[in-house]
Protein backbone atom coordinates (compact mmCIF):
# COMPACT_ATOMS: atom_id res chain seq x y z
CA UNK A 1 77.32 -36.38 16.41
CA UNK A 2 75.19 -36.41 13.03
CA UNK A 3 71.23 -37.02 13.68
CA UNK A 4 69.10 -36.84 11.07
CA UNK A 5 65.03 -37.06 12.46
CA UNK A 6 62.22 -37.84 10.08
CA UNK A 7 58.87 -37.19 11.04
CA UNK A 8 55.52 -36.29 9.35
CA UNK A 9 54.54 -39.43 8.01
CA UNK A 10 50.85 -41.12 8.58
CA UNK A 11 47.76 -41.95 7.19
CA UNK A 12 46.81 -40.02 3.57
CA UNK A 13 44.23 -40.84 1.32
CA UNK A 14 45.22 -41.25 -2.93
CA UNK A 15 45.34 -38.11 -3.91
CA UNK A 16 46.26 -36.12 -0.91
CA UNK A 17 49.15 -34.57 0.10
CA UNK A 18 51.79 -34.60 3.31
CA UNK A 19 54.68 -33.14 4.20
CA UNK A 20 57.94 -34.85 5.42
CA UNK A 21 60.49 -32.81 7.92
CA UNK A 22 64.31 -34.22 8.47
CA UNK A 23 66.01 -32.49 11.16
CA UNK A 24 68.85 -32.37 11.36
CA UNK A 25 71.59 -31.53 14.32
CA UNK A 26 74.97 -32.03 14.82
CA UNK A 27 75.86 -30.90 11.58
CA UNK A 28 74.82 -27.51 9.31
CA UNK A 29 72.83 -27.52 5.48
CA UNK A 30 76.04 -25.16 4.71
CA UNK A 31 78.43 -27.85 4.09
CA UNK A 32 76.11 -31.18 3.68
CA UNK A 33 73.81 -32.04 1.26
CA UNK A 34 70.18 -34.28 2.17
CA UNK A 35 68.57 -37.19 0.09
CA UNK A 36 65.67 -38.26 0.69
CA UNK A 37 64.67 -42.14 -0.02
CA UNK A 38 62.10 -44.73 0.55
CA UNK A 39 61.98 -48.42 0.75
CA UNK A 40 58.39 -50.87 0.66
CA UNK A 41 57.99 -54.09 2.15
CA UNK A 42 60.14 -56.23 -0.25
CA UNK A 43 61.54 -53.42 -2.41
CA UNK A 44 65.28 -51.85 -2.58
CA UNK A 45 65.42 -48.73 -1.12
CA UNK A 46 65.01 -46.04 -3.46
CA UNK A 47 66.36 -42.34 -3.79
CA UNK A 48 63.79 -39.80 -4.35
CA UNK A 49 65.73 -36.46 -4.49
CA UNK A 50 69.05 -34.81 -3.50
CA UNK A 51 69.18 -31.29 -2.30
CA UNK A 52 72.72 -29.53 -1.91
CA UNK A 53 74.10 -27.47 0.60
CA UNK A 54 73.27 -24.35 1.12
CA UNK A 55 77.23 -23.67 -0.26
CA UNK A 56 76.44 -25.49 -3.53
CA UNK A 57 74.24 -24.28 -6.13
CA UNK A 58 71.87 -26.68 -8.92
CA UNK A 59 68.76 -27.86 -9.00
CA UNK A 60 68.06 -29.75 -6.51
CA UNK A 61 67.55 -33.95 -8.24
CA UNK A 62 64.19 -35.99 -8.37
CA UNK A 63 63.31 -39.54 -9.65
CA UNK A 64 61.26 -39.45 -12.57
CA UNK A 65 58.85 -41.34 -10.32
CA UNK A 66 58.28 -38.48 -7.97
CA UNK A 67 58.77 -35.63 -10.39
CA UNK A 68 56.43 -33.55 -10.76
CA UNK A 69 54.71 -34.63 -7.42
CA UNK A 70 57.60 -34.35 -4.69
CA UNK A 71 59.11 -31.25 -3.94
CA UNK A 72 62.45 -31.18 -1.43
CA UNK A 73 63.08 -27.77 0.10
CA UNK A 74 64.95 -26.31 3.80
CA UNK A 75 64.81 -24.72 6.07
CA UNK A 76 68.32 -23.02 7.07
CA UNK A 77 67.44 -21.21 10.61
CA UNK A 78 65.59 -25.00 11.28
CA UNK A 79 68.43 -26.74 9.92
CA UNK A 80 65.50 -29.01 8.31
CA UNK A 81 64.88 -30.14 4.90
CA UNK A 82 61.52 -30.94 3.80
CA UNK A 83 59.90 -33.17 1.08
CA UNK A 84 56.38 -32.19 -0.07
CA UNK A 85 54.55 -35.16 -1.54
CA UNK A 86 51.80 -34.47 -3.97
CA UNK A 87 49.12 -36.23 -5.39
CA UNK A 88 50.03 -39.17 -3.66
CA UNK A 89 49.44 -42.78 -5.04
CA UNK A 90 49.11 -46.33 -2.96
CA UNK A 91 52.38 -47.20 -4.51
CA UNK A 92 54.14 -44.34 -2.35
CA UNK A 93 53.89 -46.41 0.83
CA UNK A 94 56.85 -46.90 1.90
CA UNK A 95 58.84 -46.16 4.92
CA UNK A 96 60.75 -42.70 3.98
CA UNK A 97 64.33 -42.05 5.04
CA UNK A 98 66.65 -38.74 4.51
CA UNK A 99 70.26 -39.07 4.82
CA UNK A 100 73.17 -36.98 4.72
CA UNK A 101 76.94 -36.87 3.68
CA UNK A 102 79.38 -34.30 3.88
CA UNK A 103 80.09 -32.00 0.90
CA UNK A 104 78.10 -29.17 -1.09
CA UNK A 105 76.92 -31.12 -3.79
CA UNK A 106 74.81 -34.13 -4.80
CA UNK A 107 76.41 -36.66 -6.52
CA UNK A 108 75.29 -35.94 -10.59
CA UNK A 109 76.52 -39.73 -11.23
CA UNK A 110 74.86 -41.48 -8.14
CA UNK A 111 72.73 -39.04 -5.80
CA UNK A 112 70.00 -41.64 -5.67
CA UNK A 113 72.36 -44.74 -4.47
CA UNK A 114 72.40 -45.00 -0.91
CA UNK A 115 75.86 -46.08 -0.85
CA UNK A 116 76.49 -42.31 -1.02
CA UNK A 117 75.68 -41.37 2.16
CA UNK A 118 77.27 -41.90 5.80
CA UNK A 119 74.35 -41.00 7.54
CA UNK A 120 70.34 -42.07 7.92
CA UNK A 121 67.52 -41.10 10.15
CA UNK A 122 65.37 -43.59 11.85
CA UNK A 123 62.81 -43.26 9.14
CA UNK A 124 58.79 -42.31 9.02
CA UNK A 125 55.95 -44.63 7.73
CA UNK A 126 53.86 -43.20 5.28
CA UNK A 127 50.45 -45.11 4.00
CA UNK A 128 48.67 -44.25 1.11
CA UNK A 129 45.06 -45.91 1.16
CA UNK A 130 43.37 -46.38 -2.31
């Protein structure tokens, strides 16, 4: 059964930094690839970055609103993928999600749509005070 497990979100202060884990089990990073996305109170849920499997190859994708900031990495003996978030602004709170689908690659045409992807994790909260 796929199970993806946020965790790492909290409290920051503008400016600051935090790190976001999605674990993942049921499933490998060889032959799935991992967005990660956020949605605020009253807002559409937004993709932040796509990272492929560890059979693809690329760059991994950001939105220009995170690039720069956010950086999305794994951890293949963890089976966990990671977002590091950067100089962090009150508009990043949000709650943040990752999710998964099967196949090496992000989608070039849609990675941020979360109509891409079969699977979500529970999500973490993550509050940026000013």
């Amino acid at each position: 059964q796929v199970q993806l497990v946020e965790s790492g979100g909290g409290l920051v202060q503008s400016g600051g930094s935090r790190r976001l884990s999605c674990a993942a089990s049921g499933f490998t990073l060889d032959y799935h690839h991992i967005g990660w996305f956020r949605q605020a109170p009253g807002k559409l849920r937004e993709g932040l970055s796509c990272i492929s499997s560890t059979s693809g190859y690329g760059d991994p994708y950001y939105a220009d609103s995170v690039k720069g900031r956010f950086t999305i990495s794994r951890d293949v003996a963890k089976n966990t993928v990671y977002l590091q978030m950067n100089s962090l602004k009150p508009e990043d709170t949000a709650v943040y999600y990752c999710a998964t689908s099967a196949g090496y690659y992000c989608s070039g045409y849609g990675w941020w749509a979360p109509s891409e992807y079969d699977h979500w994790g529970q999500g973490t909260q993550v509050t940026v005070s000013s």
